[in-house]
PDB file of N, CA and C in Angstrom:
ATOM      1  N   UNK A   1       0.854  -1.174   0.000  1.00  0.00           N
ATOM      2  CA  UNK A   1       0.000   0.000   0.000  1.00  0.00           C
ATOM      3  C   UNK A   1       0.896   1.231   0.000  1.00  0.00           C
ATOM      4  N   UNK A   2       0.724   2.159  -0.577  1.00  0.00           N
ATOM      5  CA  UNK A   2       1.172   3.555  -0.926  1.00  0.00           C
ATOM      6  C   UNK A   2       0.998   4.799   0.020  1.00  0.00           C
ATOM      7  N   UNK A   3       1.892   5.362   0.041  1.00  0.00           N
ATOM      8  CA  UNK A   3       1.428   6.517   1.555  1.00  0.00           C
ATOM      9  C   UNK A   3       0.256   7.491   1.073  1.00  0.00           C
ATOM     10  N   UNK A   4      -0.489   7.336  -0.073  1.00  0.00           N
ATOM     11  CA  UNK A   4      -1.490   8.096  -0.414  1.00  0.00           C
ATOM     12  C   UNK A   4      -2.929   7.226   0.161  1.00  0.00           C
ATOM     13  N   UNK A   5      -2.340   6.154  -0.195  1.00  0.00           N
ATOM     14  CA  UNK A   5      -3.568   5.405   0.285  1.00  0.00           C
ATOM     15  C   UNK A   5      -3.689   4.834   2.115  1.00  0.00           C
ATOM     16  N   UNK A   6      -3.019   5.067   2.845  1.00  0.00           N
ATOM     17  CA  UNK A   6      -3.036   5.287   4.065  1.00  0.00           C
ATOM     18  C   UNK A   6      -4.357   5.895   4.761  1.00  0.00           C
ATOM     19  N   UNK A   7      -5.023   5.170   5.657  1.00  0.00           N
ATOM     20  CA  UNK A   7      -6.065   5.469   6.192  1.00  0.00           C
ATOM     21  C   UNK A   7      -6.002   6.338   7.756  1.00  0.00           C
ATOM     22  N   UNK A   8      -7.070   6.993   7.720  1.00  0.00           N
ATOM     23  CA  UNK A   8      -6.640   7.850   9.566  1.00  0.00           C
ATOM     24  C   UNK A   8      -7.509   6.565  10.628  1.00  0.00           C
ATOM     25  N   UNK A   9      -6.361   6.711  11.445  1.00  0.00           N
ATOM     26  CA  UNK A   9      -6.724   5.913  12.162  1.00  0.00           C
ATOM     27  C   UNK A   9      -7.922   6.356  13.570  1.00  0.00           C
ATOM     28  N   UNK A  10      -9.159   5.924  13.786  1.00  0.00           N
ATOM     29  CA  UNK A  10     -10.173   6.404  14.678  1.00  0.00           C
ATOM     30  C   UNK A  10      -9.832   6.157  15.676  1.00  0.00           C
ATOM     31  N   UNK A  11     -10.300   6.745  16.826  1.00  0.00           N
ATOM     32  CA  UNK A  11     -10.191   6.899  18.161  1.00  0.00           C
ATOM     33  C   UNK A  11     -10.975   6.575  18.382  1.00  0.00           C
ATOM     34  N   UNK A  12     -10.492   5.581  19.900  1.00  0.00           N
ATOM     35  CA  UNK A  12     -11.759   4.381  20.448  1.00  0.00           C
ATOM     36  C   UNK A  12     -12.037   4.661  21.821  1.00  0.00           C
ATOM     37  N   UNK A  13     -12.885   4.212  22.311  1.00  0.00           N
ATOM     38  CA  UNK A  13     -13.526   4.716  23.391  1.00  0.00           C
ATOM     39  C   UNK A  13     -13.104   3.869  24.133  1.00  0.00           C
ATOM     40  N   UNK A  14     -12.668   2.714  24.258  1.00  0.00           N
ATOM     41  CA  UNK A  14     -12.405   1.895  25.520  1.00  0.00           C
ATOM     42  C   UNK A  14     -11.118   0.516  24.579  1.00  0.00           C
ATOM     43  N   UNK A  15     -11.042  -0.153  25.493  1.00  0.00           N
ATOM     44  CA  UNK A  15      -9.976  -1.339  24.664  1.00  0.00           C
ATOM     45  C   UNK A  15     -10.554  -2.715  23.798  1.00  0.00           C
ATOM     46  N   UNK A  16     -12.132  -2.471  24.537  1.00  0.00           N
ATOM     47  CA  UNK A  16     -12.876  -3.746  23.947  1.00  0.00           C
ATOM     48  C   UNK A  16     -13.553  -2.719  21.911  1.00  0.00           C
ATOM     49  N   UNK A  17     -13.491  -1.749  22.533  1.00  0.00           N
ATOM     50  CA  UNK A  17     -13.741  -1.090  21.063  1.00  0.00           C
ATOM     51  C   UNK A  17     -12.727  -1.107  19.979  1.00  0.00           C
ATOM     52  N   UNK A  18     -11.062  -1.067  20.437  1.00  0.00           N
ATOM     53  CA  UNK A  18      -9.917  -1.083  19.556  1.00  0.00           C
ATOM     54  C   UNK A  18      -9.876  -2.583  19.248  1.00  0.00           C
ATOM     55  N   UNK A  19     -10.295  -3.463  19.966  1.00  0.00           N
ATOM     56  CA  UNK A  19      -9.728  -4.898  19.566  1.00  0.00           C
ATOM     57  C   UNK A  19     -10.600  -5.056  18.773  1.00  0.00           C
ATOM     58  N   UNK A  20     -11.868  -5.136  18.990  1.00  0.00           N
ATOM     59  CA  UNK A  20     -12.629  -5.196  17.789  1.00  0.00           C
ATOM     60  C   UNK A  20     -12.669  -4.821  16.672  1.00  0.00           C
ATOM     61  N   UNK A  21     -11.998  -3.346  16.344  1.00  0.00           N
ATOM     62  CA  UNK A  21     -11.918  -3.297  15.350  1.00  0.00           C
ATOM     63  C   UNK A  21     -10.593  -3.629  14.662  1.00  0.00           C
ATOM     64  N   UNK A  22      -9.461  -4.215  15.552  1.00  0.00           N
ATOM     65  CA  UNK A  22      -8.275  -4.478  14.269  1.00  0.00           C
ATOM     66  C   UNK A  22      -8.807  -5.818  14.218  1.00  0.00           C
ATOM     67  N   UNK A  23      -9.962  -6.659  14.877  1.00  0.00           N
ATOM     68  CA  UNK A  23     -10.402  -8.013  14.389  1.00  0.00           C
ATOM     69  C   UNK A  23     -10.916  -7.937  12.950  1.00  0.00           C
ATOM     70  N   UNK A  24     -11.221  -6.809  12.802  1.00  0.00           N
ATOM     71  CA  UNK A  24     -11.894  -6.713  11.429  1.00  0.00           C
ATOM     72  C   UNK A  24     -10.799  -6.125  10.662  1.00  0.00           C
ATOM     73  N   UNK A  25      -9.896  -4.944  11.055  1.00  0.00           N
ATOM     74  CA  UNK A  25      -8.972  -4.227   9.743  1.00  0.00           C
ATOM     75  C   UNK A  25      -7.830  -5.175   9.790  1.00  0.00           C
ATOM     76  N   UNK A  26      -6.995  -4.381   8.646  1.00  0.00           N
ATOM     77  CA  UNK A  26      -5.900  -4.670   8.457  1.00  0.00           C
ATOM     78  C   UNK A  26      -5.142  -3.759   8.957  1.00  0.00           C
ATOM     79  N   UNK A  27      -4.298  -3.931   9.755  1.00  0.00           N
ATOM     80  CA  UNK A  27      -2.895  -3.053  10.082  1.00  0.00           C
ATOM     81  C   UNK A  27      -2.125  -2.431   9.142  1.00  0.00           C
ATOM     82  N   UNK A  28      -2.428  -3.196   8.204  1.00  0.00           N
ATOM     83  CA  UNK A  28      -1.183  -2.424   6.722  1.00  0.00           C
ATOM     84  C   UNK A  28      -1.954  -1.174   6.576  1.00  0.00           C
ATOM     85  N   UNK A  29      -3.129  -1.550   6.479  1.00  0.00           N
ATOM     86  CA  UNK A  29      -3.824  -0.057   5.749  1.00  0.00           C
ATOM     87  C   UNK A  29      -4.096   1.332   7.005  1.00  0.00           C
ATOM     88  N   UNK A  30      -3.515   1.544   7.893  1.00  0.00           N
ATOM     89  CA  UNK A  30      -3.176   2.454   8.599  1.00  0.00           C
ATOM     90  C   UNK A  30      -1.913   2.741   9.390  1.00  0.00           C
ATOM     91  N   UNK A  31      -1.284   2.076   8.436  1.00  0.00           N
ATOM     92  CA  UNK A  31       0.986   2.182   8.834  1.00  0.00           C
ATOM     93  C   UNK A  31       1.632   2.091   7.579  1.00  0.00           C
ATOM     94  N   UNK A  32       1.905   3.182   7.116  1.00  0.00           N
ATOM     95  CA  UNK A  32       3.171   2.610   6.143  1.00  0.00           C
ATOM     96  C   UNK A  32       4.211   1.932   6.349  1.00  0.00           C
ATOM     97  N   UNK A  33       4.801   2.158   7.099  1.00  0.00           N
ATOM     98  CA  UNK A  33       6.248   1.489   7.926  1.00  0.00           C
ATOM     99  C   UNK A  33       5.945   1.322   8.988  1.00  0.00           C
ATOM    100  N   UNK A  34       7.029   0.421   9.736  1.00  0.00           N
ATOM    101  CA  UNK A  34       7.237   0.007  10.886  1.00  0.00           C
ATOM    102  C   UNK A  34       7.973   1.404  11.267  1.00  0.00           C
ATOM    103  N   UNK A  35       7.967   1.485  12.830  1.00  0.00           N
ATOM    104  CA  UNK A  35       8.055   2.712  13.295  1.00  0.00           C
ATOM    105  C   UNK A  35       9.564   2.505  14.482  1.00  0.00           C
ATOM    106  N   UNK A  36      10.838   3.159  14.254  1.00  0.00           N
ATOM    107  CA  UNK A  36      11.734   2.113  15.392  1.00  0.00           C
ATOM    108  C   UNK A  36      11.363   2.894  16.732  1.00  0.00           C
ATOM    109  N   UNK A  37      11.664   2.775  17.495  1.00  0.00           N
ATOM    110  CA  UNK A  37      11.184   3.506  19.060  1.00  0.00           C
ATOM    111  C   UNK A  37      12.895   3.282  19.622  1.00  0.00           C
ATOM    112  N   UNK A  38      13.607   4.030  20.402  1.00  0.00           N
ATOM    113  CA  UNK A  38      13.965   4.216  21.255  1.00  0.00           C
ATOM    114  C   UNK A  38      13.383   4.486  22.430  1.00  0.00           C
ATOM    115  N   UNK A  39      13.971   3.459  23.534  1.00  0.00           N
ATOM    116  CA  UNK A  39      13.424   3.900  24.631  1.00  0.00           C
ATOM    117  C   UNK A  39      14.865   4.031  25.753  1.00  0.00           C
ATOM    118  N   UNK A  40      15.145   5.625  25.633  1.00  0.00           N
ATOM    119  CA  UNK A  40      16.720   5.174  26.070  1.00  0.00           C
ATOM    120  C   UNK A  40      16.924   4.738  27.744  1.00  0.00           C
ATOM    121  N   UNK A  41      15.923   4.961  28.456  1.00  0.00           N
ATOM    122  CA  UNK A  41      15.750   4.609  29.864  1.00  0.00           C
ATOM    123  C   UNK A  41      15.365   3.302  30.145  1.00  0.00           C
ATOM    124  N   UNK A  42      15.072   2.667  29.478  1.00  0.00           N
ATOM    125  CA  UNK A  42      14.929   1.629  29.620  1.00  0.00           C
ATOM    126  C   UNK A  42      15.832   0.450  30.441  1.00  0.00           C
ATOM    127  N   UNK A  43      15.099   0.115  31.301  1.00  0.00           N
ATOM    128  CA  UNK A  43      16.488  -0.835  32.158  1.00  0.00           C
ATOM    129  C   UNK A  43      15.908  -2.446  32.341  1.00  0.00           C
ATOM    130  N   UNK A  44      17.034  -2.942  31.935  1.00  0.00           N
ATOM    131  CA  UNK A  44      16.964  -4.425  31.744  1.00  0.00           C
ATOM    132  C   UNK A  44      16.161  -5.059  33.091  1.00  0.00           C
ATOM    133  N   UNK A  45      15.326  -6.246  32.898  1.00  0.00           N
ATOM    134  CA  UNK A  45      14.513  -6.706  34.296  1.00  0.00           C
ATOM    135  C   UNK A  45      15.612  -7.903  34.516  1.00  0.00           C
ATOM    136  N   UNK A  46      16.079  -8.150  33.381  1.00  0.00           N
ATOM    137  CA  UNK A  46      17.142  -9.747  33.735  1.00  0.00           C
ATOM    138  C   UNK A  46      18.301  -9.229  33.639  1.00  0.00           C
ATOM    139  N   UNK A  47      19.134 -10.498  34.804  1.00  0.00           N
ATOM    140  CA  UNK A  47      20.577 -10.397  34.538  1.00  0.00           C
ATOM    141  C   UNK A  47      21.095 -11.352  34.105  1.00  0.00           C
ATOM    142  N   UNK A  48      22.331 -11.120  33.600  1.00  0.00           N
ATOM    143  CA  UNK A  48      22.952 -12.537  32.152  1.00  0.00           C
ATOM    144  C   UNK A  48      23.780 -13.045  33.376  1.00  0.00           C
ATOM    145  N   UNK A  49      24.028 -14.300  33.805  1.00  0.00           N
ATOM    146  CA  UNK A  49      24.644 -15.345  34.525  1.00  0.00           C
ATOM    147  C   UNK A  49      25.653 -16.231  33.968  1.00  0.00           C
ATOM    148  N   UNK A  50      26.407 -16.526  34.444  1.00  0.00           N
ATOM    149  CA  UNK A  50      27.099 -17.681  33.694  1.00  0.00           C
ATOM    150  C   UNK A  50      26.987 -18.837  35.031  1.00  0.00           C
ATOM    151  N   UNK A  51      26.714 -20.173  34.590  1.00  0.00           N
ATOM    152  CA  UNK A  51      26.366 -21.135  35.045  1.00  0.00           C
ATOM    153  C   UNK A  51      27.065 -22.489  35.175  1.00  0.00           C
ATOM    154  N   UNK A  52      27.956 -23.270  35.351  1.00  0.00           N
ATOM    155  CA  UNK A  52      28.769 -24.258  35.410  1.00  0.00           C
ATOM    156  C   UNK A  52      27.870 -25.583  35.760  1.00  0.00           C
ATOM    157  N   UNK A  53      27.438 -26.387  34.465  1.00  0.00           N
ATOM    158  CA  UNK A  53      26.479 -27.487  35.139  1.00  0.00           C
ATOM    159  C   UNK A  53      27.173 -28.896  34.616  1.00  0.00           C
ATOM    160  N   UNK A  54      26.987 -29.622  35.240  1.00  0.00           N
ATOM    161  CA  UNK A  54      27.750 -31.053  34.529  1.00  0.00           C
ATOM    162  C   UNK A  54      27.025 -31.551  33.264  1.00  0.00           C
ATOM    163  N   UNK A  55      27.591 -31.993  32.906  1.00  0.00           N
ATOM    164  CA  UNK A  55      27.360 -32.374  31.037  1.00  0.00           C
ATOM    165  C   UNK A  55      26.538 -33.141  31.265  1.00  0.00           C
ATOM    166  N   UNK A  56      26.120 -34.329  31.994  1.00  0.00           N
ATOM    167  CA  UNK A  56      24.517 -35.132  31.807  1.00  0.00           C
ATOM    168  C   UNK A  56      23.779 -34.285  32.754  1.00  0.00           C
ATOM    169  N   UNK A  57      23.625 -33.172  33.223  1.00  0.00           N
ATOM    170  CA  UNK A  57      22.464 -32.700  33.774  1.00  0.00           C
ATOM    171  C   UNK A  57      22.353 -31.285  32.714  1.00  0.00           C
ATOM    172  N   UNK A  58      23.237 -30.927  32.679  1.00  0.00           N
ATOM    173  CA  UNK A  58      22.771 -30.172  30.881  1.00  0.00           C
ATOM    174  C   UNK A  58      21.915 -30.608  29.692  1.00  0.00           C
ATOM    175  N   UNK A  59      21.881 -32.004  29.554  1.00  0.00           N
ATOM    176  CA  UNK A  59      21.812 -32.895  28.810  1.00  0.00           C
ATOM    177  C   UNK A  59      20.422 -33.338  28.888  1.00  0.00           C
ATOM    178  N   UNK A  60      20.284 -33.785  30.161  1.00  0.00           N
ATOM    179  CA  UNK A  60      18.923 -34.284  30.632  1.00  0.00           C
ATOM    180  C   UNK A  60      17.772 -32.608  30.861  1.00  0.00           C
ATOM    181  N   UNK A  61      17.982 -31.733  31.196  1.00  0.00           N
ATOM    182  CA  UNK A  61      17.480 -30.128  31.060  1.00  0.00           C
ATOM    183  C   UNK A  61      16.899 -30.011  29.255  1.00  0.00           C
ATOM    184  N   UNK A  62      18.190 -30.231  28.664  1.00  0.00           N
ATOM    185  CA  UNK A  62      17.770 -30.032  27.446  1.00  0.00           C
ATOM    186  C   UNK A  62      16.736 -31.052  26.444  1.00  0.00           C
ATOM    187  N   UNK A  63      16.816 -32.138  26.883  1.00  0.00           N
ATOM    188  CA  UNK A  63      15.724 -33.282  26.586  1.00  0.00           C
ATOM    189  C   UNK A  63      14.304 -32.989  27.220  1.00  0.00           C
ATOM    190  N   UNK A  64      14.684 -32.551  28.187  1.00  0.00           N
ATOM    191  CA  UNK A  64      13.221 -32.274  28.933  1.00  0.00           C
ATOM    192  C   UNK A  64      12.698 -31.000  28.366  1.00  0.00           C
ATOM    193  N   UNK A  65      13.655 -30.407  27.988  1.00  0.00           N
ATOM    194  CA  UNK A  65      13.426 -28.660  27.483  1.00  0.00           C
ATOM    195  C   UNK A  65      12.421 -29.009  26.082  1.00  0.00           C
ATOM    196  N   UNK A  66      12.995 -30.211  25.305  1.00  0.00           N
ATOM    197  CA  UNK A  66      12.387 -30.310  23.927  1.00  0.00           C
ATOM    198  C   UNK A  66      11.454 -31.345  23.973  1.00  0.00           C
ATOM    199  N   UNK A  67      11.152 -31.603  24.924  1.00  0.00           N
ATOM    200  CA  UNK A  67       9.797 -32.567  25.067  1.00  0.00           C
ATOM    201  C   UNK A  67       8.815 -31.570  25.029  1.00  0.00           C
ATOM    202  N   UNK A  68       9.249 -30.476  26.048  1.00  0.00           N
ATOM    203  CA  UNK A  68       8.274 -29.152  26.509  1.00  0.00           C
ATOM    204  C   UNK A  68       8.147 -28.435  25.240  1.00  0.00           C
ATOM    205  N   UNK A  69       8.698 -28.435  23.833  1.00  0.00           N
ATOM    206  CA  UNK A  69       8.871 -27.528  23.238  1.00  0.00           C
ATOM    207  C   UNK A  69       9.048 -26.105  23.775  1.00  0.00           C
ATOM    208  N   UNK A  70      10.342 -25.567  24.345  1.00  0.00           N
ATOM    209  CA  UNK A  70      10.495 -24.480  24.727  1.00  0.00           C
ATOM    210  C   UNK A  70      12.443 -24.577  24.895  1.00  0.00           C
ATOM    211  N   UNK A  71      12.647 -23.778  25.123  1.00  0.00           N
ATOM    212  CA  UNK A  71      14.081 -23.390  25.097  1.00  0.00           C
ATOM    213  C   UNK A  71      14.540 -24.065  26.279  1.00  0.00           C
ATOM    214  N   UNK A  72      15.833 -24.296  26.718  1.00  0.00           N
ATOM    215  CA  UNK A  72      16.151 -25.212  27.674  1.00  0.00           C
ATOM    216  C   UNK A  72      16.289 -23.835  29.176  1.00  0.00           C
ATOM    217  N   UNK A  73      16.781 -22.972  28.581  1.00  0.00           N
ATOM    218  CA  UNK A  73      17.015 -21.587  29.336  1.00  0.00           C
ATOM    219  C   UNK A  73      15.129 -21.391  30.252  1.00  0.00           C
ATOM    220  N   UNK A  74      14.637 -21.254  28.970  1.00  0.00           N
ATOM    221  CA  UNK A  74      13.183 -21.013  29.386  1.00  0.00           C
ATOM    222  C   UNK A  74      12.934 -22.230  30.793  1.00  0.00           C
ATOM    223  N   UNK A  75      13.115 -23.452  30.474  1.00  0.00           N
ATOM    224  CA  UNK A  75      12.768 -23.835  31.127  1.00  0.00           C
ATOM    225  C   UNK A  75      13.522 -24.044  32.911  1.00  0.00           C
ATOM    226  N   UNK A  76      14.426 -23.881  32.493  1.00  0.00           N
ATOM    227  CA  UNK A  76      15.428 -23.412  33.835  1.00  0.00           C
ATOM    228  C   UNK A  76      14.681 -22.307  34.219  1.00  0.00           C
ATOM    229  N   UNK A  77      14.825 -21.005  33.874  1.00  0.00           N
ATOM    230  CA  UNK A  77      14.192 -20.036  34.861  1.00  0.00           C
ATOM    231  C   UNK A  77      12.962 -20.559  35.265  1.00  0.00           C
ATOM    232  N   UNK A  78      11.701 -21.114  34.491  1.00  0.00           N
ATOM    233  CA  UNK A  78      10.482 -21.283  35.009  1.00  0.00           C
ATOM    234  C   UNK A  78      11.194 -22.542  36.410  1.00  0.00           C
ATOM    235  N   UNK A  79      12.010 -23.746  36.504  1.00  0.00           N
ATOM    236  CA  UNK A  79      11.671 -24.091  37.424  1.00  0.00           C
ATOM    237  C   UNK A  79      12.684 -23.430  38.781  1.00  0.00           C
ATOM    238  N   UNK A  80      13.142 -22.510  38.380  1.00  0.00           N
ATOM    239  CA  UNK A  80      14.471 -21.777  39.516  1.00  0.00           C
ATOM    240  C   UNK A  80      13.053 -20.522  39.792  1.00  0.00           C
ATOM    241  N   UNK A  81      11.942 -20.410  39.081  1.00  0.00           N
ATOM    242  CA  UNK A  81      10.984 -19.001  39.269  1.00  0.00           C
ATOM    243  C   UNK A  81      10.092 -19.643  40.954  1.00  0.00           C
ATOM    244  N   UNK A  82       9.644 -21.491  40.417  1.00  0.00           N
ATOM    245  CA  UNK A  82       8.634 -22.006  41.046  1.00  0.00           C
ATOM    246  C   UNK A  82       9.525 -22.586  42.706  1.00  0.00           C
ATOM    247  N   UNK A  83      10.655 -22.914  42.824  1.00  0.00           N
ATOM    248  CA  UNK A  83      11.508 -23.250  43.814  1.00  0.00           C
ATOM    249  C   UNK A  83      11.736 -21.917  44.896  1.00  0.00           C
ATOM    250  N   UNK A  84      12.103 -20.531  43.959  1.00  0.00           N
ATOM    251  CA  UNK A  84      12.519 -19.317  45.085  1.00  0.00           C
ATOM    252  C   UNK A  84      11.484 -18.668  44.821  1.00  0.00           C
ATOM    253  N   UNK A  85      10.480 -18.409  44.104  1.00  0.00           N
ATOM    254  CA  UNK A  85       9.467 -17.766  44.462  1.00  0.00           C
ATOM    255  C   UNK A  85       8.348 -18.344  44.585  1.00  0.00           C
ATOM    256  N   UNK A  86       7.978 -18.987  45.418  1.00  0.00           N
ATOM    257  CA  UNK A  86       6.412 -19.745  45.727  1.00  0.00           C
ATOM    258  C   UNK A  86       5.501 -19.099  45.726  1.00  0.00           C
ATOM    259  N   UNK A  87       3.973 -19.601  44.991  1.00  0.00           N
ATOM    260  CA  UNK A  87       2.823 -18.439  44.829  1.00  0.00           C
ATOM    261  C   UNK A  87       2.374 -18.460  46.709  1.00  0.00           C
ATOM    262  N   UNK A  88       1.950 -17.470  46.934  1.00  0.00           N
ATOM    263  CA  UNK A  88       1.017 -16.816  48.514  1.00  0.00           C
ATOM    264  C   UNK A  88      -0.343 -17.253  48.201  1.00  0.00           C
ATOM    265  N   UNK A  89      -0.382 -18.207  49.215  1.00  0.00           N
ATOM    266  CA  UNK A  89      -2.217 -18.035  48.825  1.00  0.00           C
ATOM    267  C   UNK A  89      -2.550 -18.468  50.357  1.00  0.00           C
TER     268      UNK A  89
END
C-alpha cells in the first residue's frame, strides 16, 4: 500500500472497542512502515549469569526442554521461578 492510500486511524472509546476493530482491519492499511522507538531509559529486568552445570544434567534439562517444546534456558528459569518464588495463597 502507498502513503497516499493510508487510512486515519479512529479513536476508540475503551480497549474492547480497539480490539474489535483491528479483528476486522488490516494493520497495513493504517501504517506505512514500521516505526523504530527508542526507549533510552529503559532498564533491563534480567541479569545474564554464567552457570557451570555437569554435562549429563545439561543434557537431561535439554531433553526435557524439547519434550516441553520451549528453550532449555526457558525452562530453567520457570523451574528456579517455582523453587525461590512460591505463589502466597
Amino acid at each position: 500500500m502507498n502513503k497516499k492510500n493510508i487510512k486515519i486511524l479512529p479513536k476508540f472509546k475503551n480497549e474492547d472497542e480497539e480490539r474489535e476493530f483491528w479483528a476486522q482491519h488490516d494493520l497495513a492499511d493504517y501504517f506505512s512502515k514500521p516505526v523504530k522507538l527508542t526507549l533510552p531509559n529503559l532498564k533491563r529486568s534480567n541479569e545474564q549469569i554464567s552457570l557451570r552445570l555437569p554435562t549429563i544434567l545439561l543434557d537431561n534439562i535439554k531433553i526435557e526442554a524439547h519434550k516441553r517444546d520451549m528453550p532449555y534456558q526457558t525452562l530453567l528459569k520457570s523451574k528456579l521461578f517455582d523453587i525461590f518464588m512460591p505463589k502466597t495463597t
